[in-house]
C-alpha atoms as a PDB file:
ATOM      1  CA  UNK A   1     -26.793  19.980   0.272  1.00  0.00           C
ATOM      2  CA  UNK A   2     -27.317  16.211  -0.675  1.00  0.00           C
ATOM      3  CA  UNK A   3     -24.720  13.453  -0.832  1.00  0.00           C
ATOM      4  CA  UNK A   4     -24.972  13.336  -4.781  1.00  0.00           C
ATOM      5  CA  UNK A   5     -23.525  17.097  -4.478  1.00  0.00           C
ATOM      6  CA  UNK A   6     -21.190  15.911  -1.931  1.00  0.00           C
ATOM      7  CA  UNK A   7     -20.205  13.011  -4.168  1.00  0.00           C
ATOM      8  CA  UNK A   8     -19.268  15.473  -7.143  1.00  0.00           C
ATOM      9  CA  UNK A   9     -17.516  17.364  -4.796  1.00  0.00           C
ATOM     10  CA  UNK A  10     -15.248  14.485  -4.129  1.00  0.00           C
ATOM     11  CA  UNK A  11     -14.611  13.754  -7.808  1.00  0.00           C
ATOM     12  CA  UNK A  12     -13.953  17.022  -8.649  1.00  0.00           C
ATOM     13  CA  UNK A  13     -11.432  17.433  -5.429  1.00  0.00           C
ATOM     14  CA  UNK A  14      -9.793  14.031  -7.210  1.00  0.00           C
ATOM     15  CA  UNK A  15      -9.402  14.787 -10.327  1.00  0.00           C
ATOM     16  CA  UNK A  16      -8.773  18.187 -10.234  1.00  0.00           C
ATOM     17  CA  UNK A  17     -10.594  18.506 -13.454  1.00  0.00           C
ATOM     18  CA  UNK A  18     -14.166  19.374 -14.571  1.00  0.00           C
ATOM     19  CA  UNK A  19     -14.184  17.325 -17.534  1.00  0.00           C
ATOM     20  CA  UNK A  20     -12.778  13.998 -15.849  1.00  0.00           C
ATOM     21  CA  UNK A  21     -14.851  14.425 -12.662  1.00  0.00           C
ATOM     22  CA  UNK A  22     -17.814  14.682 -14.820  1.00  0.00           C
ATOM     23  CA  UNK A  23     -16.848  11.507 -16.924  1.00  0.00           C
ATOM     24  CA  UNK A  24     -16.091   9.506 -13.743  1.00  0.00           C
ATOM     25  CA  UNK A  25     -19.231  10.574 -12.316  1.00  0.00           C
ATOM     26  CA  UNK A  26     -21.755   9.780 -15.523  1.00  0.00           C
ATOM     27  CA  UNK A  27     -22.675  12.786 -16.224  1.00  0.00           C
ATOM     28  CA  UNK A  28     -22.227  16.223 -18.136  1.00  0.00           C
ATOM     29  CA  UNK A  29     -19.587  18.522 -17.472  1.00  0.00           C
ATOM     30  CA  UNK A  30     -21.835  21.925 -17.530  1.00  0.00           C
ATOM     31  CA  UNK A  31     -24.392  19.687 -14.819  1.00  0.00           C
ATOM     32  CA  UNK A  32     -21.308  18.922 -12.519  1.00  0.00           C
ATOM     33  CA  UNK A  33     -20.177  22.047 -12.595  1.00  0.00           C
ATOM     34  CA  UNK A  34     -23.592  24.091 -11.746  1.00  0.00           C
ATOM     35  CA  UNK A  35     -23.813  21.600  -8.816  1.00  0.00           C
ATOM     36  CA  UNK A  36     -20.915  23.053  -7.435  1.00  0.00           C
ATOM     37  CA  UNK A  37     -21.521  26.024  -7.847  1.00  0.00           C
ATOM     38  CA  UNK A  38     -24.596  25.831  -5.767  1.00  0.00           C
ATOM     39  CA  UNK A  39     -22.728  23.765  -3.117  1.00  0.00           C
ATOM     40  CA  UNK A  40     -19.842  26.882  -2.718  1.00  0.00           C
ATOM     41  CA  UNK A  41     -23.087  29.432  -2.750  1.00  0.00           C
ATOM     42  CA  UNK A  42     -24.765  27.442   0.294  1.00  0.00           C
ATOM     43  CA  UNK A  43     -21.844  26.837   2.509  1.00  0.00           C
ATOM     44  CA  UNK A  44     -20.757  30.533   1.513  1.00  0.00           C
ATOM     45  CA  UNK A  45     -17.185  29.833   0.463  1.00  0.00           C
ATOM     46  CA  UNK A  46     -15.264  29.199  -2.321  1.00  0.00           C
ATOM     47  CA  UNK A  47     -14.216  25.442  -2.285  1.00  0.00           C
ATOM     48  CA  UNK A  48     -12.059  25.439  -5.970  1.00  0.00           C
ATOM     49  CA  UNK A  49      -9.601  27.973  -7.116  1.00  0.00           C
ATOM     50  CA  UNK A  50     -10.421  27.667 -10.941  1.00  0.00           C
ATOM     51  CA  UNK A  51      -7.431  27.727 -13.322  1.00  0.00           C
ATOM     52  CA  UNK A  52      -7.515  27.988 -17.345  1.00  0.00           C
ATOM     53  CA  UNK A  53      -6.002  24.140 -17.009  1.00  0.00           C
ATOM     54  CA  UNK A  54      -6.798  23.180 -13.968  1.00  0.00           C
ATOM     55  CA  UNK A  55      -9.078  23.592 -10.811  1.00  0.00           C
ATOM     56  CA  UNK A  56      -7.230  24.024  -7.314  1.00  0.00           C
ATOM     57  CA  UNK A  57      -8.500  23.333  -3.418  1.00  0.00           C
ATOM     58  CA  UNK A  58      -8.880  26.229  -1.308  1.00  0.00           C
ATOM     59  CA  UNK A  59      -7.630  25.667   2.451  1.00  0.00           C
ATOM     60  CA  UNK A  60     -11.643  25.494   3.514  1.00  0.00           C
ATOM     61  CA  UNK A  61     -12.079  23.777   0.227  1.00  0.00           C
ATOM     62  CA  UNK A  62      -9.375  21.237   1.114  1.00  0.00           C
ATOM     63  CA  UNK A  63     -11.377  20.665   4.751  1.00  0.00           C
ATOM     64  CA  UNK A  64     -14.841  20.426   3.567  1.00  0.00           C
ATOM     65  CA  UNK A  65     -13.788  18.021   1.050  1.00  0.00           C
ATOM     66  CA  UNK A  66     -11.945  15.687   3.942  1.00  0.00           C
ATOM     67  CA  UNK A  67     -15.081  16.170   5.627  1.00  0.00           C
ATOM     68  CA  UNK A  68     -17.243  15.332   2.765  1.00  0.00           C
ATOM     69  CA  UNK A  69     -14.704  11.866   2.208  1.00  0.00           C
ATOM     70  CA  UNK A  70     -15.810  10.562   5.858  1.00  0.00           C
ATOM     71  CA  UNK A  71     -19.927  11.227   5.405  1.00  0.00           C
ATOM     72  CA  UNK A  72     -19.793   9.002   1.895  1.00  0.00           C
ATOM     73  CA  UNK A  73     -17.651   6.978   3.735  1.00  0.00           C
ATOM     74  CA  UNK A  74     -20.362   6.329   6.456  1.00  0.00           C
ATOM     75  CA  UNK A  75     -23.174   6.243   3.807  1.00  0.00           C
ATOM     76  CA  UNK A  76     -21.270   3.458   2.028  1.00  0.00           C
ATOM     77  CA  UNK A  77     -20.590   1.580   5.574  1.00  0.00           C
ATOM     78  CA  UNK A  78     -24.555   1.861   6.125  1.00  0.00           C
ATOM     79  CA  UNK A  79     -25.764  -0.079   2.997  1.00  0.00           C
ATOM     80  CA  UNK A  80     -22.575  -2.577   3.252  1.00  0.00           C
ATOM     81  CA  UNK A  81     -23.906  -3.334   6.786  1.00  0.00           C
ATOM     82  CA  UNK A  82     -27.434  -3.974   5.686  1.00  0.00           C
ATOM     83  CA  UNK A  83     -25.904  -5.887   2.746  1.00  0.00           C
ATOM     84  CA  UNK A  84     -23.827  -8.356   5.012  1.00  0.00           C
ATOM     85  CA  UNK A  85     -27.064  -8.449   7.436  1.00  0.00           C
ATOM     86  CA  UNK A  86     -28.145 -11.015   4.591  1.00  0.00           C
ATOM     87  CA  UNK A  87     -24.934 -11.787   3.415  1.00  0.00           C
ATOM     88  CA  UNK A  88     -22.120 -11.356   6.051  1.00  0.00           C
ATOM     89  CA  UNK A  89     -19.373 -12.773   3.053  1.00  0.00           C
ATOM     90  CA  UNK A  90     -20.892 -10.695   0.161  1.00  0.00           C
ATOM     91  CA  UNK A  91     -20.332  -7.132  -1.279  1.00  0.00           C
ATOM     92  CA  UNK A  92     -16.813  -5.816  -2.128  1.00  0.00           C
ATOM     93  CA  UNK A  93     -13.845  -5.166   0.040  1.00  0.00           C
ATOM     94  CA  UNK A  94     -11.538  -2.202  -1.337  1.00  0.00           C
ATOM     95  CA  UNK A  95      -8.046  -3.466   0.245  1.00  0.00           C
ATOM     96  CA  UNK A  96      -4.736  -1.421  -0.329  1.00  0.00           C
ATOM     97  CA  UNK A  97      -1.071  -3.000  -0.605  1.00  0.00           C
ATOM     98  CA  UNK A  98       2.212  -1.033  -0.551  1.00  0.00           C
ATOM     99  CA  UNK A  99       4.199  -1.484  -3.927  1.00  0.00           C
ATOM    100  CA  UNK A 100       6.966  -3.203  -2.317  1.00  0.00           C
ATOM    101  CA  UNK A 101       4.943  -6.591  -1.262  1.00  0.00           C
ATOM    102  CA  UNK A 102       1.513  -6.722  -3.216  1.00  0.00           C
ATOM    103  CA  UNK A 103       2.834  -7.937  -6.563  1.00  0.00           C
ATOM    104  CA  UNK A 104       4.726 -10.664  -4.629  1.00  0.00           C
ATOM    105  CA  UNK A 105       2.186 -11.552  -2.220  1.00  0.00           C
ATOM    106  CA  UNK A 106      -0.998 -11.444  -4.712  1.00  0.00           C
ATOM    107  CA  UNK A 107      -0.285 -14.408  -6.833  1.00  0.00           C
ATOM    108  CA  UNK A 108       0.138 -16.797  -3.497  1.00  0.00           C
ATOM    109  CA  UNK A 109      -2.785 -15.562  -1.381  1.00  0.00           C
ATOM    110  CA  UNK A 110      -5.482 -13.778  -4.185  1.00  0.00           C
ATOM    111  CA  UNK A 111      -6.551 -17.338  -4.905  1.00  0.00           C
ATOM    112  CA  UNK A 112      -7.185 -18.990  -1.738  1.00  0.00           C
ATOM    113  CA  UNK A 113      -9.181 -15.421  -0.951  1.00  0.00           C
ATOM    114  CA  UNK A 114     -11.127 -16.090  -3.977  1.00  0.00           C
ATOM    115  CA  UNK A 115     -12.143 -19.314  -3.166  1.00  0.00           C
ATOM    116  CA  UNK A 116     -12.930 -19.039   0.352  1.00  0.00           C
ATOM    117  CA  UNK A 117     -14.600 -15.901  -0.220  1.00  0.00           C
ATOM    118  CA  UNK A 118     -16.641 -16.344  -3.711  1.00  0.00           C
ATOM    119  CA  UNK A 119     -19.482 -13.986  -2.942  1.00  0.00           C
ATOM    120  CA  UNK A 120     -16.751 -10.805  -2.141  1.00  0.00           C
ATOM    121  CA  UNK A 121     -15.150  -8.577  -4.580  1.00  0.00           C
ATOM    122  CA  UNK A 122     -11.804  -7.575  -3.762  1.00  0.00           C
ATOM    123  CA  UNK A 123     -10.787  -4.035  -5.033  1.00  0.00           C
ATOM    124  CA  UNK A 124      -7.236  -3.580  -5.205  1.00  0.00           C
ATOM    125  CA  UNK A 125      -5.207  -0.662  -4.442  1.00  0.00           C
ATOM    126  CA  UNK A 126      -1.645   0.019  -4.555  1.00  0.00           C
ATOM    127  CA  UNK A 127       0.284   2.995  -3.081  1.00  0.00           C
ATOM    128  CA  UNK A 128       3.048   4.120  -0.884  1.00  0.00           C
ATOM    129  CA  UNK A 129       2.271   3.810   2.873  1.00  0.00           C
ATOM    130  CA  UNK A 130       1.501   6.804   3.689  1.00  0.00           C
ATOM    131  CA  UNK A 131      -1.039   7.345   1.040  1.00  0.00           C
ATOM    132  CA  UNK A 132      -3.055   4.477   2.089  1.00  0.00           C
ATOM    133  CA  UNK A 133      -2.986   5.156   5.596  1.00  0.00           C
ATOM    134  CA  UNK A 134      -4.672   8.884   4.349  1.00  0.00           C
ATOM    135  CA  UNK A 135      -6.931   6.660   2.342  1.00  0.00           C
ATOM    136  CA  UNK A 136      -8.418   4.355   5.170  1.00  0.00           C
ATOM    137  CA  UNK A 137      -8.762   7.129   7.690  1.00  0.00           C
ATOM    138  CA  UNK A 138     -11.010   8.508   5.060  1.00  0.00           C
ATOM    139  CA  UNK A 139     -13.291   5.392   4.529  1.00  0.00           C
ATOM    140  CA  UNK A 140     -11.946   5.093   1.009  1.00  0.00           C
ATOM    141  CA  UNK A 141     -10.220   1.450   2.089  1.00  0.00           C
ATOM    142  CA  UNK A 142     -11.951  -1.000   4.052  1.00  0.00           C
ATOM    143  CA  UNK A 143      -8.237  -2.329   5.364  1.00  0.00           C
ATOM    144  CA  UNK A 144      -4.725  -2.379   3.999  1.00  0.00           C
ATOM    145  CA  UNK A 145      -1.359  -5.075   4.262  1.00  0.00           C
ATOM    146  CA  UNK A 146       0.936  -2.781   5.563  1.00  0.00           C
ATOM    147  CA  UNK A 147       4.331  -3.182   7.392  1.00  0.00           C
ATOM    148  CA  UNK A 148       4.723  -2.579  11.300  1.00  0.00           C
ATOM    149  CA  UNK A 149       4.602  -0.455  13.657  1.00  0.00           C
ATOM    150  CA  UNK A 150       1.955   2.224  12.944  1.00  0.00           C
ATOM    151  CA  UNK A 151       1.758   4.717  15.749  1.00  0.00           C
ATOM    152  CA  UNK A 152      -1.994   5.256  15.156  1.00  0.00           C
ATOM    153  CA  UNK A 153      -4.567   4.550  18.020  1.00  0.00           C
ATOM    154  CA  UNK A 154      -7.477   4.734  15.311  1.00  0.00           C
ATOM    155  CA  UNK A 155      -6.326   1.581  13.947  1.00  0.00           C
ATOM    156  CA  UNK A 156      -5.914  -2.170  14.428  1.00  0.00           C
ATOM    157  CA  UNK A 157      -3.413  -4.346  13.795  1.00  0.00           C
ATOM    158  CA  UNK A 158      -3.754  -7.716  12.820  1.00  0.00           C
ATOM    159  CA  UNK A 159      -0.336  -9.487  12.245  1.00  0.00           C
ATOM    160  CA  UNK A 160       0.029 -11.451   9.513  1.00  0.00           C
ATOM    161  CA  UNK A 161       3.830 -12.947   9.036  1.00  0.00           C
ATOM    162  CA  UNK A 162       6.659 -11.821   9.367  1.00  0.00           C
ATOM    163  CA  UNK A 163       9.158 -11.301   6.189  1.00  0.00           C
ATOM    164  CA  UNK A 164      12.907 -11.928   6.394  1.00  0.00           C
ATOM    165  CA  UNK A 165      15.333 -10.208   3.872  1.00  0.00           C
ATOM    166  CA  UNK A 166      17.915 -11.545   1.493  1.00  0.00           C
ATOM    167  CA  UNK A 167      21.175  -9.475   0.582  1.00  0.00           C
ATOM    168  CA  UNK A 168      21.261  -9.446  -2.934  1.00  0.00           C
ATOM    169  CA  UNK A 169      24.749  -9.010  -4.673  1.00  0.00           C
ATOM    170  CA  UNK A 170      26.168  -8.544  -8.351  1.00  0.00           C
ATOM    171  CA  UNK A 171      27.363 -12.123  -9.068  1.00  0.00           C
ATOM    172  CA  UNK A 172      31.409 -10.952  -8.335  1.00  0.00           C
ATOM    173  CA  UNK A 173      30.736  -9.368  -5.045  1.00  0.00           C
ATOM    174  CA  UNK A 174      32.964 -10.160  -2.272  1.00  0.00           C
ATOM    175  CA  UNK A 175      29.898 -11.376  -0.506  1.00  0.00           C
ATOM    176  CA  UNK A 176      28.265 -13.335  -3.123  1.00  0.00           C
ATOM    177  CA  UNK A 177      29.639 -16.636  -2.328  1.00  0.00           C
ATOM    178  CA  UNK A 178      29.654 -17.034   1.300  1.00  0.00           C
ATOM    179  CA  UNK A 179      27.149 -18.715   3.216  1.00  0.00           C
ATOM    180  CA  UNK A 180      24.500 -17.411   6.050  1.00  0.00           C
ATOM    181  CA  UNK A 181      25.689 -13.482   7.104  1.00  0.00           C
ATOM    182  CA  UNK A 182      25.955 -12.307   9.951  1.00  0.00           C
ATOM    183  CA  UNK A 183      24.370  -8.861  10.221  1.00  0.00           C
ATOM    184  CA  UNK A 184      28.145  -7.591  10.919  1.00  0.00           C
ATOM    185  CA  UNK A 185      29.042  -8.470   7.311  1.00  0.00           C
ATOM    186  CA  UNK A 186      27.259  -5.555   6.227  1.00  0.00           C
ATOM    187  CA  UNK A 187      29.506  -2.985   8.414  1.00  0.00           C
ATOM    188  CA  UNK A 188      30.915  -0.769   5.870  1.00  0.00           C
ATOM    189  CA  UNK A 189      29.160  -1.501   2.973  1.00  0.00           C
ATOM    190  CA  UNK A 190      27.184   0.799   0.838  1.00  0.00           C
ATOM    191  CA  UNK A 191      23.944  -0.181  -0.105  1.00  0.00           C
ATOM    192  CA  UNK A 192      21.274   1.025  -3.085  1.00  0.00           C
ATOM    193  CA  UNK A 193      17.937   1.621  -1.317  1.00  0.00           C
ATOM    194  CA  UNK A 194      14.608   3.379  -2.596  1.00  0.00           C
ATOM    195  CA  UNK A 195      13.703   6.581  -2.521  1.00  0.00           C
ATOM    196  CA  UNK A 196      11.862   8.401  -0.131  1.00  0.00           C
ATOM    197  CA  UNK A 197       8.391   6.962   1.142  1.00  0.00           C
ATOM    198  CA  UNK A 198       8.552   3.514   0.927  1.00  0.00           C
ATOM    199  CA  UNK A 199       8.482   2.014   3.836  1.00  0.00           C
ATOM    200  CA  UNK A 200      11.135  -0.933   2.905  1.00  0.00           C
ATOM    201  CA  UNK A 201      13.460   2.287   2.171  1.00  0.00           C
ATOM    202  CA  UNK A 202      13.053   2.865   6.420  1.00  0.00           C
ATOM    203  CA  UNK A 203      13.400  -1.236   6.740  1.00  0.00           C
ATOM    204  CA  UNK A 204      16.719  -1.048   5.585  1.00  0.00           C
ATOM    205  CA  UNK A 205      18.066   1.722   6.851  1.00  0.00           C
ATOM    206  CA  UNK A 206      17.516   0.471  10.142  1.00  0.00           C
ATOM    207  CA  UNK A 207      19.408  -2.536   9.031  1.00  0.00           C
ATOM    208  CA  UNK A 208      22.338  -0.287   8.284  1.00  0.00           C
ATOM    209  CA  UNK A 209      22.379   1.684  11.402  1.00  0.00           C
ATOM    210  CA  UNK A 210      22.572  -1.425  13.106  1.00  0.00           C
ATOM    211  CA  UNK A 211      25.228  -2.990  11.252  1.00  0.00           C
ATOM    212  CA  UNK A 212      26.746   0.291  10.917  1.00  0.00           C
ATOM    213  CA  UNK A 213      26.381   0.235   6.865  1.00  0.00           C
ATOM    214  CA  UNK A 214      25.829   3.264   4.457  1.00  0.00           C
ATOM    215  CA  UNK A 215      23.932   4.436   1.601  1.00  0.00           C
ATOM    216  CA  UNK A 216      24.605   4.609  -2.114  1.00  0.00           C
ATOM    217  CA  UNK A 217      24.219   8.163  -3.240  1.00  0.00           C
ATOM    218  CA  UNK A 218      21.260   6.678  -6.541  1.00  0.00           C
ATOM    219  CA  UNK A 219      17.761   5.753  -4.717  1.00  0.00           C
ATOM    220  CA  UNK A 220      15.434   3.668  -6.778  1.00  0.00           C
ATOM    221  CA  UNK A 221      12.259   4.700  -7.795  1.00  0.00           C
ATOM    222  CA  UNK A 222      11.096   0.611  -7.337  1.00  0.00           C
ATOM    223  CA  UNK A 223      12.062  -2.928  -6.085  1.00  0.00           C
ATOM    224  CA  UNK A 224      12.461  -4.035  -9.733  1.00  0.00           C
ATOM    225  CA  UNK A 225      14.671  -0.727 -10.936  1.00  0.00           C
ATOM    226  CA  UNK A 226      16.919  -2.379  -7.555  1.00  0.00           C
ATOM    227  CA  UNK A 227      17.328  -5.066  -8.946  1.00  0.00           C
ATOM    228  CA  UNK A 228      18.462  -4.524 -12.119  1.00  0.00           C
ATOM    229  CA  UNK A 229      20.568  -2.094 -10.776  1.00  0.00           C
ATOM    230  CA  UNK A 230      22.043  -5.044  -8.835  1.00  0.00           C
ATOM    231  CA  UNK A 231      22.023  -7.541 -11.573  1.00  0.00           C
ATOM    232  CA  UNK A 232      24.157  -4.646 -13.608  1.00  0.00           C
ATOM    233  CA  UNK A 233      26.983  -4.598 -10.501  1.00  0.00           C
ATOM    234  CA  UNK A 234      26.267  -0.989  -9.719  1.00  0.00           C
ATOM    235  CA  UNK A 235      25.655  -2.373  -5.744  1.00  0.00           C
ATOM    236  CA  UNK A 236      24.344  -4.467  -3.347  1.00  0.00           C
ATOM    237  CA  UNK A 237      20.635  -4.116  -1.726  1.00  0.00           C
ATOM    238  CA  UNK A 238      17.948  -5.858   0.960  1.00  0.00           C
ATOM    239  CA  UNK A 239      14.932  -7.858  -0.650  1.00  0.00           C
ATOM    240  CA  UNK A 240      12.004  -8.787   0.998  1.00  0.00           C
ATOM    241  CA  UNK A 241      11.842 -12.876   0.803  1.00  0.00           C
ATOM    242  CA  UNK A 242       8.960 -12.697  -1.231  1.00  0.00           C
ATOM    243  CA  UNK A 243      10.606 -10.823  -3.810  1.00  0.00           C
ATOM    244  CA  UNK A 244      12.508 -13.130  -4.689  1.00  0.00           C
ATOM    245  CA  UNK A 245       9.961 -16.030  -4.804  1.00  0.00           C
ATOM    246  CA  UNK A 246       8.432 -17.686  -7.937  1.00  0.00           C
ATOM    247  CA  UNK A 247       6.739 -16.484 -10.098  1.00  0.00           C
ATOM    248  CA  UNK A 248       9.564 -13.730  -9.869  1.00  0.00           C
ATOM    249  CA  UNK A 249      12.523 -15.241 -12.656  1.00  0.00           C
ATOM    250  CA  UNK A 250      15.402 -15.851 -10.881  1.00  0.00           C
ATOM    251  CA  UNK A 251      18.915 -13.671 -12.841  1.00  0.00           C
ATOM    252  CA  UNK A 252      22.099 -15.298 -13.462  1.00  0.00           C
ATOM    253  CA  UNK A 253      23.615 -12.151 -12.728  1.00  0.00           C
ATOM    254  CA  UNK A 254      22.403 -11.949  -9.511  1.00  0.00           C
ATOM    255  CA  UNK A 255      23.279 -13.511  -6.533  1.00  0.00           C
ATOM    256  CA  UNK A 256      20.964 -14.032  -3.232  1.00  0.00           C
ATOM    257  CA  UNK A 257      22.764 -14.070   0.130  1.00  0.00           C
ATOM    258  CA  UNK A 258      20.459 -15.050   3.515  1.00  0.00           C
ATOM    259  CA  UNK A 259      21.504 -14.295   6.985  1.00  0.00           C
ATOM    260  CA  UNK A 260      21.868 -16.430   9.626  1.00  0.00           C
ATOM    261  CA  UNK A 261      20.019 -17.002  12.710  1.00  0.00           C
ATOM    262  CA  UNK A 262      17.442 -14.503  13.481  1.00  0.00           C
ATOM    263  CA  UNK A 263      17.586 -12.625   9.824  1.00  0.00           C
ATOM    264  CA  UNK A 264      16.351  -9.201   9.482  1.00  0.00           C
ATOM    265  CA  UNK A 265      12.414  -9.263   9.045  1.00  0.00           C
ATOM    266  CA  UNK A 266       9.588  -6.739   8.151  1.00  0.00           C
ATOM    267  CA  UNK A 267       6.649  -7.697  10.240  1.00  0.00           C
ATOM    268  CA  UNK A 268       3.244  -7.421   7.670  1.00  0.00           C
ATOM    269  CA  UNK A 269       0.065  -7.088   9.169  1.00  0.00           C
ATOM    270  CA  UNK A 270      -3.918  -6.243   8.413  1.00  0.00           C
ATOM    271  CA  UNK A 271      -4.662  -2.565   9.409  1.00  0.00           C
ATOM    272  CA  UNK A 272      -8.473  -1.730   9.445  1.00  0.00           C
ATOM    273  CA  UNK A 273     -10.413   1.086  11.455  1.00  0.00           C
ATOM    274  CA  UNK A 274     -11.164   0.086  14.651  1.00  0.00           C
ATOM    275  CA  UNK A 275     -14.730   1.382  14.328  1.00  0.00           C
ATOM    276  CA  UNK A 276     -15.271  -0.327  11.479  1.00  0.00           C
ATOM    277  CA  UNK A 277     -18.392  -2.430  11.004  1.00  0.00           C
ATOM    278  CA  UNK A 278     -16.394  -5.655   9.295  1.00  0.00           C
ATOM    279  CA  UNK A 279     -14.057  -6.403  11.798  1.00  0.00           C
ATOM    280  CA  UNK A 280     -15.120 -10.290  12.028  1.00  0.00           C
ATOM    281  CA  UNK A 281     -15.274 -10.332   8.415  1.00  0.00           C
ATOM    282  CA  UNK A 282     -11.586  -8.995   8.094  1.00  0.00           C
ATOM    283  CA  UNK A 283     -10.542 -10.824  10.741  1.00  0.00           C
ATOM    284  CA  UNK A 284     -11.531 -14.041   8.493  1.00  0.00           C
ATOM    285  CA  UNK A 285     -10.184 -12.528   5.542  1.00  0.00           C
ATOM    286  CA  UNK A 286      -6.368 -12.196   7.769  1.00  0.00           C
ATOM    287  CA  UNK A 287      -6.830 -15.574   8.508  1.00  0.00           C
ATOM    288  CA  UNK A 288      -7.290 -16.684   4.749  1.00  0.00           C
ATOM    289  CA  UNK A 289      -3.875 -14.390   4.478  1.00  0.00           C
ATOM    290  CA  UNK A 290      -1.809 -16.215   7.515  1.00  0.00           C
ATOM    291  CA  UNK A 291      -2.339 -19.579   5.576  1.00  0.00           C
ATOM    292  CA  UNK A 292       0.622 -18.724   3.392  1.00  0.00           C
ATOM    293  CA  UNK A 293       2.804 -21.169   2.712  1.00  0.00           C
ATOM    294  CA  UNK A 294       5.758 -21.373   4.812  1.00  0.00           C
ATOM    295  CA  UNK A 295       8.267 -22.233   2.576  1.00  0.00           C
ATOM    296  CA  UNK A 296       8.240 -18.810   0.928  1.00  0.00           C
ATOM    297  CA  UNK A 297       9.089 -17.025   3.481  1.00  0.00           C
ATOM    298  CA  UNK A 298      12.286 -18.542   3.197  1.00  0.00           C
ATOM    299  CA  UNK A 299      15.020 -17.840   0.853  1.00  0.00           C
ATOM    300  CA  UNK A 300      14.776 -20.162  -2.199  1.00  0.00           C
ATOM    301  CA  UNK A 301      17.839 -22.504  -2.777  1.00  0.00           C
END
């Protein structure tokens, strides 16, 4: 067993597919494939269910492979930590961002990162919460923007800001011209949220359990789908402030509603291992993050 095994191993348990775990991992299909082979003859088990189409994890397979995840994980930690021993600021950071805040947080922090960190390489990932949790438990992320609070002792927390939301209305709503909300405006209305997993979809529904509003039976599959499902009249929805913020186009059809006094807020922080190697390296990349200007996280006028 070596890690170059262990590293086709990984690709093939990702791609589920002996042509594009070869291709991803530069080289042939028939040498990927003997390798293993001579992996599941060692260890004794079989690790893949092979399909005419398509290649399946067995239950061991499916541990093996988690375990296999964690020592590359390690082995990449060990030459990023001789790397920064010369170069604490150099290397490549692989940083996840759930779909509802990285395309609206990117453009305002990705170039202050950039310049305060010019050596670094930031590798970008974006998936649902839950998936990138999996992901840096694994060693696969380095850290992750995520929303508070994450139940998970293996992790810290470093806040970043916290978020208000904006009702947004179709431009005839009942709602649409009044001024600051109280959260008790919402009681009995019926609001379009996002589908399961998303964390924003949780956001608001405990906004409507506390201001004792419903759901709308169609669930988005994305922030944009909500609001053009707004903008059409179908309903009413929460937006994250940032959301709405330029370089997002603002629609005539559309009409943005804040709350008053203490509005409801996701709080977004920086979520790394807390055995991991970078912490004061992170911690100066959170920093870099917190320096966000003020101004958008408040509704635009």
């Amino acid at each position: 067993m070596n890690l170059r095994d262990l590293r086709y191993l990984v690709a093939l348990a990702e791609h589920r597919h002996f042509g594009r775990a070869a291709e991803a991992s530069f080289v042939s299909q028939p040498t990927l494939s003997t390798q293993v082979r001579k992996l599941e003859e060692e260890l004794g088990v079989a690790l893949f269910e092979r399909a005419p189409r398509k290649v399946m994890l067995t239950p061991v397979g499916r541990e093996i492979v988690e375990r296999a995840r964690k020592v590359l994980a390690d082995v990449d930690q060990m030459a990023d930590i001789a790397r920064r021993s010369q170069d604490p600021e150099a290397g490549t950071i692989r940083l996840g961002l759930f779909p509802t805040l990285g395309p609206y947080l990117l453009p305002h922090v990705l170039p202050g990162l950039r310049q305060r960190f010019p050596r670094l390489e930031f590798l970008l990932v974006e998936d649902k919460t839950d998936a990138l949790l999996e992901r840096l438990h694994d060693g696969r992320l380095d850290a992750a923007v995520l929303a508070l609070p994450l139940a998970d002792g293996q992790l810290h927390a470093e806040p970043l800001f916290d978020e208000p939301f904006v009702l947004a209305t179709p431009a005839g709503h009942p709602l649409a011209g009044r001024g600051p909300l109280g959260i008790d405006d919402l009681d009995e209305q019926r609001l379009l949220l996002l589908e399961e997993g998303h964390c924003l979809r949780e956001q608001a529904l405990d906004v409507c359990r506390l201001a004792g509003a419903g759901e709308r039976d169609f669930r988005a599959t994305s922030l944009e789908t909500l609001r053009q499902m707004v903008a059409a009249g179908v309903g009413s929805t929460l937006l994250p402030v940032l959301a709405v913020q330029p370089p997002v186009p603002p629609s005539p059809d559309l009409r943005l509603v804040p709350f008053s006094g203490t509005p409801p807020f996701r709080r977004v922080a920086l979520v790394w291992r807390r055995s991991s190697a970078i912490d004061g390296l992170l911690q100066a990349i959170a920093a870099e993050i917190r320096k966000l200007p003020s101004h958008l996280l408040h509704p635009p006028r």
